[in-house]
N, C-alpha and C. Protein backbone atom coordinates (compact mmCIF):
# COMPACT_ATOMS: atom_id res chain seq x y z
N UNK A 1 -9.90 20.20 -6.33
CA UNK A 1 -10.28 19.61 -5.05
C UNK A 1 -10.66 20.71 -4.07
N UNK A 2 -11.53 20.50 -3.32
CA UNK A 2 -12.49 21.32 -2.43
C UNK A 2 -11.36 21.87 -0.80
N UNK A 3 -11.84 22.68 -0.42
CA UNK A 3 -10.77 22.88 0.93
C UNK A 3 -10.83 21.84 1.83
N UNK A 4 -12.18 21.41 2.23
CA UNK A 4 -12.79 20.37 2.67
C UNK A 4 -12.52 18.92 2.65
N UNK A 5 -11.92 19.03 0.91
CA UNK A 5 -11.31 17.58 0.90
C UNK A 5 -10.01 17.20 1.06
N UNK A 6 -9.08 18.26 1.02
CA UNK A 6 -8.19 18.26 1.26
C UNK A 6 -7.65 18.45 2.56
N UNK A 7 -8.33 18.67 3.72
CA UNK A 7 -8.55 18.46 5.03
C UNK A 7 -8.82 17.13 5.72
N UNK A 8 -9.78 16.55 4.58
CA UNK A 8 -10.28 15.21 5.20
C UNK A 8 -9.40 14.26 4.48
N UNK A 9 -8.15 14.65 3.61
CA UNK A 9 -6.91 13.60 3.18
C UNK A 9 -5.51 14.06 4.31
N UNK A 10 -6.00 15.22 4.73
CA UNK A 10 -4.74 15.66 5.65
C UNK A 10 -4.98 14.51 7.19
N UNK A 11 -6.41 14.15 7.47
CA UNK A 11 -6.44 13.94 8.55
C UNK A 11 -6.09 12.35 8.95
N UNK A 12 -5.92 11.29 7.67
CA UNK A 12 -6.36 10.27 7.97
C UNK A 12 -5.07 9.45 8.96
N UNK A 13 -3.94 10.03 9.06
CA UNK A 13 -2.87 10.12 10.04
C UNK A 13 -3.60 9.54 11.27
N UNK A 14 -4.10 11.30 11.68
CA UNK A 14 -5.25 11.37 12.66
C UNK A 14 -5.70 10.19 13.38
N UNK A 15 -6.79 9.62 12.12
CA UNK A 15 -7.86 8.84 12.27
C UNK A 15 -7.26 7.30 12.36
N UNK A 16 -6.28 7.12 11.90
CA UNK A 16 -5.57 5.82 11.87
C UNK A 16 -4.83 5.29 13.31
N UNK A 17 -4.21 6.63 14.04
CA UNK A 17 -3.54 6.87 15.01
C UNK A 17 -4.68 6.33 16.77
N UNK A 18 -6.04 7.46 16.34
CA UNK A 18 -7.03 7.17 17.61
C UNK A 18 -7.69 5.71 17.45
N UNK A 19 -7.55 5.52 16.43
CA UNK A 19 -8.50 4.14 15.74
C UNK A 19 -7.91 2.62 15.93
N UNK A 20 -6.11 2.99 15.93
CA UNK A 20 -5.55 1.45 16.02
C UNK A 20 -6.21 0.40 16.19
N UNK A 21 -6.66 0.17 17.48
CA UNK A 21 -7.05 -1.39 18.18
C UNK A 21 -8.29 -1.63 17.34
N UNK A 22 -9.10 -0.48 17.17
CA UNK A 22 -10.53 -1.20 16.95
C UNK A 22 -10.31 -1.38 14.99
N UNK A 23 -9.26 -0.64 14.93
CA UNK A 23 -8.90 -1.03 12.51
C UNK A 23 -8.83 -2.57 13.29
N UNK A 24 -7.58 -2.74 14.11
CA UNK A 24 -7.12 -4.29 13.89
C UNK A 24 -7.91 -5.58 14.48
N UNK A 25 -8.94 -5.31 15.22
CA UNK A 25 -9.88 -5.91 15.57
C UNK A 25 -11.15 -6.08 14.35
N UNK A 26 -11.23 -5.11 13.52
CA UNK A 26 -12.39 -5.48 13.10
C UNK A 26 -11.44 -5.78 11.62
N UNK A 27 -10.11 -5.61 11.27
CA UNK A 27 -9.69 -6.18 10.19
C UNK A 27 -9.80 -7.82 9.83
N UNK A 28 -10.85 -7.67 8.75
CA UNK A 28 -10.71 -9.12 7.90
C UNK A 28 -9.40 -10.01 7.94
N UNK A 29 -9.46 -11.26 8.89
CA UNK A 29 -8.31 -12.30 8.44
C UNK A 29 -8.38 -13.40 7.53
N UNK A 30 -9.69 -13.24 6.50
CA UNK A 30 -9.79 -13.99 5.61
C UNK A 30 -9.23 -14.46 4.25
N UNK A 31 -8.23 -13.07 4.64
CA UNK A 31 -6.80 -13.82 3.39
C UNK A 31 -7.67 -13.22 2.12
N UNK A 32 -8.49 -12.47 1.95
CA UNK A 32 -9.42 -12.37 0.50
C UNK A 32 -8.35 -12.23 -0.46
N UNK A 33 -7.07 -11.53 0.05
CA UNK A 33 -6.17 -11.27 -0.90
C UNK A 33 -5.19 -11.96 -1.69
N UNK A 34 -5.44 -13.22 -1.18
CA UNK A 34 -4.09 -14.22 -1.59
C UNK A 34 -4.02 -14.15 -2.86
N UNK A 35 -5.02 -14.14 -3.73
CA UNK A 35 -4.51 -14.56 -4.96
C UNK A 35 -3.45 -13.24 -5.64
N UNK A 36 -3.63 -12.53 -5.31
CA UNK A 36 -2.87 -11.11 -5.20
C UNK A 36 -1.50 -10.99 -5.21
N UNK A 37 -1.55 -11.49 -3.33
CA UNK A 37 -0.30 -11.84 -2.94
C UNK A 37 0.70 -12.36 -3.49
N UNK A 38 -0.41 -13.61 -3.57
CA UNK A 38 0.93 -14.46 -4.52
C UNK A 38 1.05 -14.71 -6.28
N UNK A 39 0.79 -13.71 -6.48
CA UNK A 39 1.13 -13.38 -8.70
C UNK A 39 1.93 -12.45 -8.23
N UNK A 40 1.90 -11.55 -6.84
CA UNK A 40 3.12 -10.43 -6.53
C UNK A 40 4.24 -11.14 -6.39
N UNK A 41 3.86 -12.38 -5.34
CA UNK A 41 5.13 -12.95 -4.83
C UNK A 41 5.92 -14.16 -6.09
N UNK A 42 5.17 -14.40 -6.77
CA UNK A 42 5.42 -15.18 -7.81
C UNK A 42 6.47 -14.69 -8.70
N UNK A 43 6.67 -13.35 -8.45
CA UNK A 43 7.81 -12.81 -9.66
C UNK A 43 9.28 -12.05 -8.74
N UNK A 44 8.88 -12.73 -7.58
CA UNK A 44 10.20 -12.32 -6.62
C UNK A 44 11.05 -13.32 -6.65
N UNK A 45 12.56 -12.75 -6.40
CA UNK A 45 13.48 -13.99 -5.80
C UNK A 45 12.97 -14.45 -4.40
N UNK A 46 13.49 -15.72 -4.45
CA UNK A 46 13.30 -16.50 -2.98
C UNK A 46 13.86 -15.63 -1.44
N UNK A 47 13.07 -15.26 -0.96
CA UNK A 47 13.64 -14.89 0.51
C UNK A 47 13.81 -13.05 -0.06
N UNK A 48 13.47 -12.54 -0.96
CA UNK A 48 13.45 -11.06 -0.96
C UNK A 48 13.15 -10.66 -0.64
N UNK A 49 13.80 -9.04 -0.78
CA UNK A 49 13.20 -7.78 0.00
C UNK A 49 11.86 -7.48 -0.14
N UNK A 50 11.07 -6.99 0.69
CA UNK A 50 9.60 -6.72 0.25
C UNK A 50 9.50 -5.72 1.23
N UNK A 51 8.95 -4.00 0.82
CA UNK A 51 8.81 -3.09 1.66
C UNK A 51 6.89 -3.13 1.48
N UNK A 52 6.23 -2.88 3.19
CA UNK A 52 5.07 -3.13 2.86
C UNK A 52 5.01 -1.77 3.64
N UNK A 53 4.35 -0.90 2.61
CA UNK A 53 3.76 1.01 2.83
C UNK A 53 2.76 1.18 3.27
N UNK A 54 2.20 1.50 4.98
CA UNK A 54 0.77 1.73 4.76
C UNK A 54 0.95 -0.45 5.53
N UNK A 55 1.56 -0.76 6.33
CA UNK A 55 1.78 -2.00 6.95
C UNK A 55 0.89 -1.98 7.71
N UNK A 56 0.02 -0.93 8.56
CA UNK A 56 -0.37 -0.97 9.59
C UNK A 56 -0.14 -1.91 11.02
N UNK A 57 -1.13 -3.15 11.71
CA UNK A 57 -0.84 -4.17 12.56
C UNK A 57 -0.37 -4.67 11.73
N UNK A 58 -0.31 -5.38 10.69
CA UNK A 58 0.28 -6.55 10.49
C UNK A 58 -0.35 -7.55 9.75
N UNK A 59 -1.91 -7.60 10.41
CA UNK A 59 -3.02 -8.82 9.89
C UNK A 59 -3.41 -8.24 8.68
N UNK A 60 -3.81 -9.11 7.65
CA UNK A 60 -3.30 -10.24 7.48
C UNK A 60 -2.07 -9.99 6.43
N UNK A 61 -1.68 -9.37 5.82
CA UNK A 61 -0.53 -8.91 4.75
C UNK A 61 0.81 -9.39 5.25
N UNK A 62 1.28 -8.97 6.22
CA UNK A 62 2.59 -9.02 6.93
C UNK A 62 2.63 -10.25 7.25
N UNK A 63 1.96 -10.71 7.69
CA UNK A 63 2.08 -12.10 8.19
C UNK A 63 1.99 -13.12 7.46
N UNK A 64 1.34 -12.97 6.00
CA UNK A 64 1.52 -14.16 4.79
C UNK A 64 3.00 -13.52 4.56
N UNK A 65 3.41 -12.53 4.14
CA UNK A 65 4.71 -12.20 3.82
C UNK A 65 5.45 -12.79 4.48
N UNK A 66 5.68 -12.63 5.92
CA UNK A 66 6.89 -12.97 6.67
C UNK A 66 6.35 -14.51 6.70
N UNK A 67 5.62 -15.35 6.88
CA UNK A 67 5.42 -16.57 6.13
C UNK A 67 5.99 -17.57 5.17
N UNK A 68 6.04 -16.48 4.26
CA UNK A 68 6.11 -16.86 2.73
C UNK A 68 8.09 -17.03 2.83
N UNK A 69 8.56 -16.16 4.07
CA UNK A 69 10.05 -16.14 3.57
C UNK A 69 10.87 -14.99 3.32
N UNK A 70 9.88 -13.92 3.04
CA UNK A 70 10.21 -12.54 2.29
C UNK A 70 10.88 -11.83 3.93
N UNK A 71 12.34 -11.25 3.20
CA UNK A 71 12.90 -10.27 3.87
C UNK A 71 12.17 -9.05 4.28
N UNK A 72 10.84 -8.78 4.99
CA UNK A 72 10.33 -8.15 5.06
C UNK A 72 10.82 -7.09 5.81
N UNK A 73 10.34 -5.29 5.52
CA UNK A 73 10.02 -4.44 6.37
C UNK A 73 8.65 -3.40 6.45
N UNK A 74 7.98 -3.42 6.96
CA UNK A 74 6.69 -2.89 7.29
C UNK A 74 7.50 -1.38 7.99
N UNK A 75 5.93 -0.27 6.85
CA UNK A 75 6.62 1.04 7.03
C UNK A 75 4.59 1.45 7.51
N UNK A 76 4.34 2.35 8.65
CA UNK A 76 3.10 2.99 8.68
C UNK A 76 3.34 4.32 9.23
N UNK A 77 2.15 5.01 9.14
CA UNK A 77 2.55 6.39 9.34
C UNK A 77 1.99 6.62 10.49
N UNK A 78 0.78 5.43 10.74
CA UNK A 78 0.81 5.64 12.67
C UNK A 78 1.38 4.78 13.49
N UNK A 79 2.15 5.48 14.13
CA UNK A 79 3.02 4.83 15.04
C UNK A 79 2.15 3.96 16.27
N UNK A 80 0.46 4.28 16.54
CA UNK A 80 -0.17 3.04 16.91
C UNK A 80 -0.59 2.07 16.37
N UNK A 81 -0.15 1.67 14.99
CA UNK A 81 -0.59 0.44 14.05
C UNK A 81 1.05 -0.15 14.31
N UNK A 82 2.38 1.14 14.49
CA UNK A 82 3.18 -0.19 14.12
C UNK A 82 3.46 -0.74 15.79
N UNK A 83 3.08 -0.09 16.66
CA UNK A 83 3.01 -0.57 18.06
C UNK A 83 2.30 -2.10 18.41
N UNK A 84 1.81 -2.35 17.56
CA UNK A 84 0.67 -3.47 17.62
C UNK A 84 1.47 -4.26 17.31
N UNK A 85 2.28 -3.97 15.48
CA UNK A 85 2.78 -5.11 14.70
C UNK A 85 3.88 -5.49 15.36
N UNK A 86 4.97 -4.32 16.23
CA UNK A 86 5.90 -4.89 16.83
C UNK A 86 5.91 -5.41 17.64
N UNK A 87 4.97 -5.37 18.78
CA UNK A 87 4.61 -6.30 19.34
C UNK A 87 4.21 -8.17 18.91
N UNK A 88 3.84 -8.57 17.84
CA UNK A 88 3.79 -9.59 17.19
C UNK A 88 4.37 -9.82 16.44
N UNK A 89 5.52 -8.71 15.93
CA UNK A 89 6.29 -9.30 15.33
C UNK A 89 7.64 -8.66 15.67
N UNK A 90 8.29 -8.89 17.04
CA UNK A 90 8.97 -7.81 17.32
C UNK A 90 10.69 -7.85 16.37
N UNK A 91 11.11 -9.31 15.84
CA UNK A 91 12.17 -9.12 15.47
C UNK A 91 12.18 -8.62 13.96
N UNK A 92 11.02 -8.05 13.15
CA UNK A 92 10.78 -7.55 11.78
C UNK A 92 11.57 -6.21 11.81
N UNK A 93 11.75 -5.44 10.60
CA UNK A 93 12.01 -4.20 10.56
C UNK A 93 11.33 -3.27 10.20
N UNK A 94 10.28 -2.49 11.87
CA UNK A 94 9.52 -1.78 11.50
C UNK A 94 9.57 0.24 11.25
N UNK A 95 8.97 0.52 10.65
CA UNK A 95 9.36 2.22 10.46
C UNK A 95 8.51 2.56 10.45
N UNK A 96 8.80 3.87 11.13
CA UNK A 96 7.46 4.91 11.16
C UNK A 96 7.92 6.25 9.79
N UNK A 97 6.63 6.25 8.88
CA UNK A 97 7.19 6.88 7.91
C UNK A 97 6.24 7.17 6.82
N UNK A 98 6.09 8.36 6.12
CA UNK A 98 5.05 8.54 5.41
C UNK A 98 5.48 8.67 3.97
N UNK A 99 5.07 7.60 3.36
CA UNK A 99 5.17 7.22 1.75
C UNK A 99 5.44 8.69 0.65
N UNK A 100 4.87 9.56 1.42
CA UNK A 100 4.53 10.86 0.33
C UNK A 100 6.16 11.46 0.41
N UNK A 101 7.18 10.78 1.27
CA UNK A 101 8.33 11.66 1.61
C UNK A 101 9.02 10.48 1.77
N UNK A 102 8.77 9.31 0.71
CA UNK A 102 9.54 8.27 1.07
C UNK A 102 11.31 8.48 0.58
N UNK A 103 12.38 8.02 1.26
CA UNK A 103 13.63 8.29 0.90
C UNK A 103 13.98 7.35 1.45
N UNK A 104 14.54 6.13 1.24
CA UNK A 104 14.74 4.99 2.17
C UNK A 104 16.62 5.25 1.48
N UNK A 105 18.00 4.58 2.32
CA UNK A 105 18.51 4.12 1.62
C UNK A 105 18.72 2.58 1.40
N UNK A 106 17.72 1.95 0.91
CA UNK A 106 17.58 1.02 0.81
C UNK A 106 16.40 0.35 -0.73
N UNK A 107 16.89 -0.37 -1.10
CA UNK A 107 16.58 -1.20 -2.50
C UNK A 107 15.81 -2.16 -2.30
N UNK A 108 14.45 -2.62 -2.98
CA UNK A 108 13.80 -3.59 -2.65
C UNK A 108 12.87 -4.49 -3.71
N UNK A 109 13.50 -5.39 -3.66
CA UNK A 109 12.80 -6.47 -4.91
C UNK A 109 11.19 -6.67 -4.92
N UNK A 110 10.16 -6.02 -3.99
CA UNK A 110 9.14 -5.66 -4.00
C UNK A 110 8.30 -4.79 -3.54
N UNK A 111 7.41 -3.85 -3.49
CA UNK A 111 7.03 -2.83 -2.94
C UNK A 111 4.82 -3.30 -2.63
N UNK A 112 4.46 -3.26 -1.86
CA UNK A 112 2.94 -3.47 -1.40
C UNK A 112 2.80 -2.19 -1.17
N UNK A 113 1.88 -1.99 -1.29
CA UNK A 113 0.83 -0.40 -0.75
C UNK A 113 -0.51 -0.77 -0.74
N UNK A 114 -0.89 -1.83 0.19
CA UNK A 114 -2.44 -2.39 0.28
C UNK A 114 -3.09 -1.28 0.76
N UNK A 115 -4.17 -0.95 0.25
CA UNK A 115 -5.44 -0.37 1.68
C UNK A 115 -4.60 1.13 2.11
N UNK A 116 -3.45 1.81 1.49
CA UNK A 116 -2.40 2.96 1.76
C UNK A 116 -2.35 3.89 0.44
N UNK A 117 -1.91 3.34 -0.55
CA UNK A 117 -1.77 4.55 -1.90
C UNK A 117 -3.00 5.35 -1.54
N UNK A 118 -4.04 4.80 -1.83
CA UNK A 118 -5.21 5.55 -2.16
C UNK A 118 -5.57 6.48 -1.47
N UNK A 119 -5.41 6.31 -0.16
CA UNK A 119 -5.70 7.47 0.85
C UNK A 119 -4.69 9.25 0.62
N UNK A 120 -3.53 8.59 -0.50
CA UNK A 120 -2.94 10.19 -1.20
C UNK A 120 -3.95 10.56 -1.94
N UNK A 121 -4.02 12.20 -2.22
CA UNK A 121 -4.23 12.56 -3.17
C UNK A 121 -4.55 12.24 -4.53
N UNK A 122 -5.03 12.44 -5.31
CA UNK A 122 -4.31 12.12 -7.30
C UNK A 122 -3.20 13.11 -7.16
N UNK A 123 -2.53 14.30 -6.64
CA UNK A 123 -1.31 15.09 -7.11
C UNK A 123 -0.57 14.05 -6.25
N UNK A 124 -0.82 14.01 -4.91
CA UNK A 124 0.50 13.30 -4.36
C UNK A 124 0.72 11.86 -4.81
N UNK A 125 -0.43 11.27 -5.59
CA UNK A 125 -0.12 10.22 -5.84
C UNK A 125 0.69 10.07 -7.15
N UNK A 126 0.51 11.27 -7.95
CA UNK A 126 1.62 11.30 -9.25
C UNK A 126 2.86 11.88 -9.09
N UNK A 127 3.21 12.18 -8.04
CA UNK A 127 4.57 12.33 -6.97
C UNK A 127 4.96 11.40 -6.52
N UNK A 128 4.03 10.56 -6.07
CA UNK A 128 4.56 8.97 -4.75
C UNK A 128 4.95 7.88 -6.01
N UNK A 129 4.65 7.64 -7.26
CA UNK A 129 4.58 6.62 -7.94
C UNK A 129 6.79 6.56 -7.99
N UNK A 130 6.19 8.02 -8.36
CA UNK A 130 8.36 8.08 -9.46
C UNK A 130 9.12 7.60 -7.79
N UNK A 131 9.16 8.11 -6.64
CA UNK A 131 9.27 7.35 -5.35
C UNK A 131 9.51 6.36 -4.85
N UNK A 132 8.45 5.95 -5.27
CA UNK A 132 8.28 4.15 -5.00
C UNK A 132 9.33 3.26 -6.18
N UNK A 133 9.59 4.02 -7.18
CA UNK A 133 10.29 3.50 -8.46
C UNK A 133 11.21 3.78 -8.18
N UNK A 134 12.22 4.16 -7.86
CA UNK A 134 13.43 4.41 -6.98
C UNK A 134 13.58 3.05 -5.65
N UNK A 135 13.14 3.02 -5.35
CA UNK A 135 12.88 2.55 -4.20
C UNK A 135 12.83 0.64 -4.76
N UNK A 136 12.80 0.03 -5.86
CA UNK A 136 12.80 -1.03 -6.32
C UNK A 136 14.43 -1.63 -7.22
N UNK A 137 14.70 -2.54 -7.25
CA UNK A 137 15.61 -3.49 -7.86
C UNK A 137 15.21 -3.58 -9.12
N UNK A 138 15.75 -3.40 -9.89
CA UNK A 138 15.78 -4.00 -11.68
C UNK A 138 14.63 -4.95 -11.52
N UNK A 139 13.79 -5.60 -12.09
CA UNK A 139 12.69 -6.73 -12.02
C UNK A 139 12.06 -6.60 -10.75
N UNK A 140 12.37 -5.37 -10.66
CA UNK A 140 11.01 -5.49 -8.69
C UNK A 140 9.57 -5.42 -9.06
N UNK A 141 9.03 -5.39 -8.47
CA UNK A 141 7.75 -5.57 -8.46
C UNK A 141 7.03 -4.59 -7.72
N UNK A 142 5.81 -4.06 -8.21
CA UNK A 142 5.03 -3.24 -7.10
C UNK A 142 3.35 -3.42 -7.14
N UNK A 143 2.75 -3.69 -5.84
CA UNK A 143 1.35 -4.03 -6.04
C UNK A 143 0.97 -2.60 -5.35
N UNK A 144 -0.32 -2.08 -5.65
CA UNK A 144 -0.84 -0.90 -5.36
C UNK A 144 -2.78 -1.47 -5.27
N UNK A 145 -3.12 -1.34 -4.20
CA UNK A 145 -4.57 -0.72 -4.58
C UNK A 145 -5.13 0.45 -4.71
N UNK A 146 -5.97 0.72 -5.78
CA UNK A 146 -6.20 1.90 -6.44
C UNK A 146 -7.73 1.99 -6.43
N UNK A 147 -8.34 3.06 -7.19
CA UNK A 147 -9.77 3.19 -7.34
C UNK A 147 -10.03 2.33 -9.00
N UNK A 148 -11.53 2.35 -9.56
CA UNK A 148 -11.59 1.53 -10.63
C UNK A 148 -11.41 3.11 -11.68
N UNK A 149 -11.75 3.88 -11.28
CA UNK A 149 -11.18 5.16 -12.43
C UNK A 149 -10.77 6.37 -11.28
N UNK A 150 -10.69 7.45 -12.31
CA UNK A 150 -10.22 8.82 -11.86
C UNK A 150 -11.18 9.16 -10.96
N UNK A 151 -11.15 9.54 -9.86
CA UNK A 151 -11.81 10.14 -9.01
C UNK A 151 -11.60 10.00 -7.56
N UNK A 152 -12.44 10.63 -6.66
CA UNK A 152 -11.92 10.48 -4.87
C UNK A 152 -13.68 10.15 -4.76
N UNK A 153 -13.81 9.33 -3.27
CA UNK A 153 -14.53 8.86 -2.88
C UNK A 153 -14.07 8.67 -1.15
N UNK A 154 -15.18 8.29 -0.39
CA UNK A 154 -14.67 8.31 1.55
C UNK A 154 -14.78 6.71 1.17
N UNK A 155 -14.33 6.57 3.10
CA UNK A 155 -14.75 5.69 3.39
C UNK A 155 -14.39 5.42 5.01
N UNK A 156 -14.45 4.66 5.37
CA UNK A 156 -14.58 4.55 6.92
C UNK A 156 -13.72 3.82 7.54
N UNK A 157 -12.91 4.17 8.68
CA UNK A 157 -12.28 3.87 9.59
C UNK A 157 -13.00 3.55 11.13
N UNK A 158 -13.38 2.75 11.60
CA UNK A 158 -14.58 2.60 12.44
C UNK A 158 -15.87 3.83 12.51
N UNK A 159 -15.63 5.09 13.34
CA UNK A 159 -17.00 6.26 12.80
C UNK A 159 -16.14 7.06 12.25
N UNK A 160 -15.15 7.26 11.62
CA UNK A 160 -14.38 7.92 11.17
C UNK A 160 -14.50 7.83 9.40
N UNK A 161 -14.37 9.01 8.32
CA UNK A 161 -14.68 9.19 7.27
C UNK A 161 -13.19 9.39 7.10
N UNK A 162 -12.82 8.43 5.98
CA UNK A 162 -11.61 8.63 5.33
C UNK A 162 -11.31 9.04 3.87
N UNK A 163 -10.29 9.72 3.64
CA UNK A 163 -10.47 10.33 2.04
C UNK A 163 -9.44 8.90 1.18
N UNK A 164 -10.63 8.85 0.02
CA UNK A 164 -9.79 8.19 -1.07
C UNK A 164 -9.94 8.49 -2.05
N UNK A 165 -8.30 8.61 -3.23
CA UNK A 165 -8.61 8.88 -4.61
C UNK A 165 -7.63 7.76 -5.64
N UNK A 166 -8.19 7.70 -6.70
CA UNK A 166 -7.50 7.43 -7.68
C UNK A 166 -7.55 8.62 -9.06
N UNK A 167 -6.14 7.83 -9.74
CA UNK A 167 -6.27 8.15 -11.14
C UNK A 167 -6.66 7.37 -12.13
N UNK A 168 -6.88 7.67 -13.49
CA UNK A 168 -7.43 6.86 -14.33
C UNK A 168 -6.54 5.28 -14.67
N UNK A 169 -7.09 4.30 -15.03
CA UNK A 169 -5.66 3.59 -15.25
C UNK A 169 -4.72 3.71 -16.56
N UNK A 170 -4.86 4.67 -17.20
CA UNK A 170 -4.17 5.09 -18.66
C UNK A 170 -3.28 5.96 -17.74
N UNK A 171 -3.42 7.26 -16.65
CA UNK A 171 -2.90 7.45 -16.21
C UNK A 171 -1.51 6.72 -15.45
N UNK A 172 -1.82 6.05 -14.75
CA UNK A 172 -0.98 5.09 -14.00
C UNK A 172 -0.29 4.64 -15.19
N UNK A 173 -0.62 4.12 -15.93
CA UNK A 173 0.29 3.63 -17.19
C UNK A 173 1.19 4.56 -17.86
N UNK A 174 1.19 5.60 -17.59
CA UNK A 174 1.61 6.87 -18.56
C UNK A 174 2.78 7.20 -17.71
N UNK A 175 2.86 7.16 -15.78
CA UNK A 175 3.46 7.71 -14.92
C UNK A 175 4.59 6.17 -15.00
N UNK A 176 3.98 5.28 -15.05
CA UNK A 176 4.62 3.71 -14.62
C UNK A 176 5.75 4.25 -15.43
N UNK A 177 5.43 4.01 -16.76
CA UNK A 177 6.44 4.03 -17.98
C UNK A 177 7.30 5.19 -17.89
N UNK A 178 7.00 6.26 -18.02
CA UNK A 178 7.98 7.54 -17.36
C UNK A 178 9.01 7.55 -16.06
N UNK A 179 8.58 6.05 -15.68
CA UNK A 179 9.68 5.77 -14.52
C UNK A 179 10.24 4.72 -14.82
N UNK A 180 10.75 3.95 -15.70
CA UNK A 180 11.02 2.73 -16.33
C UNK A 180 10.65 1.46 -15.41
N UNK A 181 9.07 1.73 -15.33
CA UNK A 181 8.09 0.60 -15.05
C UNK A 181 7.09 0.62 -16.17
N UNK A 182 6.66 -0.64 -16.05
CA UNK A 182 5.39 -1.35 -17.03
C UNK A 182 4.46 -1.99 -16.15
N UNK A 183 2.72 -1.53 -16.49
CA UNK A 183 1.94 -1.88 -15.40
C UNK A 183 1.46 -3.48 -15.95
N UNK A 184 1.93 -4.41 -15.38
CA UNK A 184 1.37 -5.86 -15.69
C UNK A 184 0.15 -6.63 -15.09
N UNK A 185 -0.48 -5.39 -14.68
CA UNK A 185 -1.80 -6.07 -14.28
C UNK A 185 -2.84 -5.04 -13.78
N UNK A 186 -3.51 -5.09 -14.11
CA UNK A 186 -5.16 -3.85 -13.57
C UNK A 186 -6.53 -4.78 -13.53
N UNK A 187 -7.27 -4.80 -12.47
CA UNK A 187 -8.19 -5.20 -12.44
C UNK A 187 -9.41 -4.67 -11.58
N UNK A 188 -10.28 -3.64 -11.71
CA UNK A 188 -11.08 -3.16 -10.68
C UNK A 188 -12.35 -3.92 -10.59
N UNK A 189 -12.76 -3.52 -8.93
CA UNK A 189 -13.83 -4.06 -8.53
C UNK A 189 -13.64 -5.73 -8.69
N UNK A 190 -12.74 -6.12 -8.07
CA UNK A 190 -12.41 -7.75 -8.16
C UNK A 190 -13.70 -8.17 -8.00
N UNK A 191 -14.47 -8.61 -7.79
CA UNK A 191 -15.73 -9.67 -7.22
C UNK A 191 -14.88 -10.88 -6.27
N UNK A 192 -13.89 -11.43 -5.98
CA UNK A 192 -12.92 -12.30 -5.24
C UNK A 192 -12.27 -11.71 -4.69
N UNK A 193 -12.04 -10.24 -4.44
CA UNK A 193 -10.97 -10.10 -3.64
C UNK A 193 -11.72 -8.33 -2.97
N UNK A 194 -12.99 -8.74 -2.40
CA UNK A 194 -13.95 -7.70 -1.56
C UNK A 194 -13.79 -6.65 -2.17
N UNK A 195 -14.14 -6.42 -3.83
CA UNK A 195 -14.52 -5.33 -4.20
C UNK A 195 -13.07 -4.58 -4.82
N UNK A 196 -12.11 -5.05 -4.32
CA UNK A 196 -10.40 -3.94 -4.74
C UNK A 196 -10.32 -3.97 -6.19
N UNK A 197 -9.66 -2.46 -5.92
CA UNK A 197 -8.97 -2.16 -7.00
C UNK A 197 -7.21 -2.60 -7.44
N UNK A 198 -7.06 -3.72 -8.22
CA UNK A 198 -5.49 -3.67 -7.79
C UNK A 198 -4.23 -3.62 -8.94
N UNK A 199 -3.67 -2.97 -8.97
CA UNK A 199 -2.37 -2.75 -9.95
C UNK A 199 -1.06 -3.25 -9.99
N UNK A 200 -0.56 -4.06 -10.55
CA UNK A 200 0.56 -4.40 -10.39
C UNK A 200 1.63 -3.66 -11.87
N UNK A 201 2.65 -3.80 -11.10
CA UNK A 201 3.61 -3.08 -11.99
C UNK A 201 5.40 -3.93 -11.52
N UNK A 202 5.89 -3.75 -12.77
CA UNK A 202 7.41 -4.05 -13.07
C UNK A 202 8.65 -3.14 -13.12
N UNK A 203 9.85 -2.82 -12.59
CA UNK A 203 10.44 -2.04 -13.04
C UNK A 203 11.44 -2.66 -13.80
N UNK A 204 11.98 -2.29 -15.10
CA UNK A 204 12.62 -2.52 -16.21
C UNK A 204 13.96 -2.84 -15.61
């Protein structure tokens, strides 16, 4: 990776932070994700824990969650995305906190990382996986969006250029299992769900 790119993954903090109002204004509330949502939520107990990484405002993720029932807590790393969500959702449990240094003491029957993994690295992201696997209940669950193969690519935060990467999905499968998870679902470039990449996984 280039010096350059690794500058423009250091910054997206940054860019998330000056950007708040106008991400959550121009964020899609069209739910594209439901079907997602709920094959995630489909393998939870009733009323469970669900940590959502990378929560930002709230729309629309948080709010089918806390919906749905789920013991939710929303974690972002700019503290002007979770300013928004607490505001609309002020009695939730929100944290300011960056996934790459996640240490919670706390256990959770599901883990989301919508529209958040990807913006790591591929190294930090084969660091954040064993993390996040800790961080789950026997039969937890974890949804991730990812890229459709190995590689980094931008993308935009209103005029703002944001860094994204993935790993291959044999990869992800190789790291899952080394953490006593199994990946139960890969599908890139949905055509139904605006183009995502999305992964679901089990821990044993």
């Amino acid at each position: 990776m280039t010096q350059p790119t690794l500058e423009l993954a250091a910054s997206t903090r940054d860019i998330y932070e000056q950007n708040a109002e106008l991400f959550d204004r121009e964020r899609s509330r069209k739910l594209f994700e439901a079907r997602w949502l709920t094959r995630f939520a489909d393998g939870l107990p009733q009323g469970g824990r669900v940590l959502d990484i990378g929560c930002g405002a709230g729309e629309p993720i948080a709010s089918w969650l806390i919906a749905e029932g789920f013991t939710y807590t929303g974690m972002d790393i700019a503290e002007a995305m979770l300013g928004i969500a607490r505001g609309r959702w002020p009695d939730m449990d929100w944290r300011q906190g960056d996934m790459r240094q996640i240490d919670l003491a706390d256990q959770f029957d599901g883990i989301v990382a919508w529209n958040s993994f990807f913006h790591l690295t591929r190294e930090e992201q084969r660091e954040c996986l064993p993390r996040l696997a800790r961080h789950l209940n026997p039969g937890g669950h974890l949804m991730v969006t990812v890229g459709y193969g190995n590689g980094e690519v931008t993308g935009c935060v209103g005029d703002a250029v944001v860094y994204h990467a993935s790993l291959s999905p044999a990869e992800y499968a190789s790291i899952l299992e080394a953490n006593d998870m199994v990946m139960t679902g890969f599908l890139a470039n949905d055509p139904d769900c605006a183009q995502h990449s999305v992964l679901l996984a089990r821990k044993l």
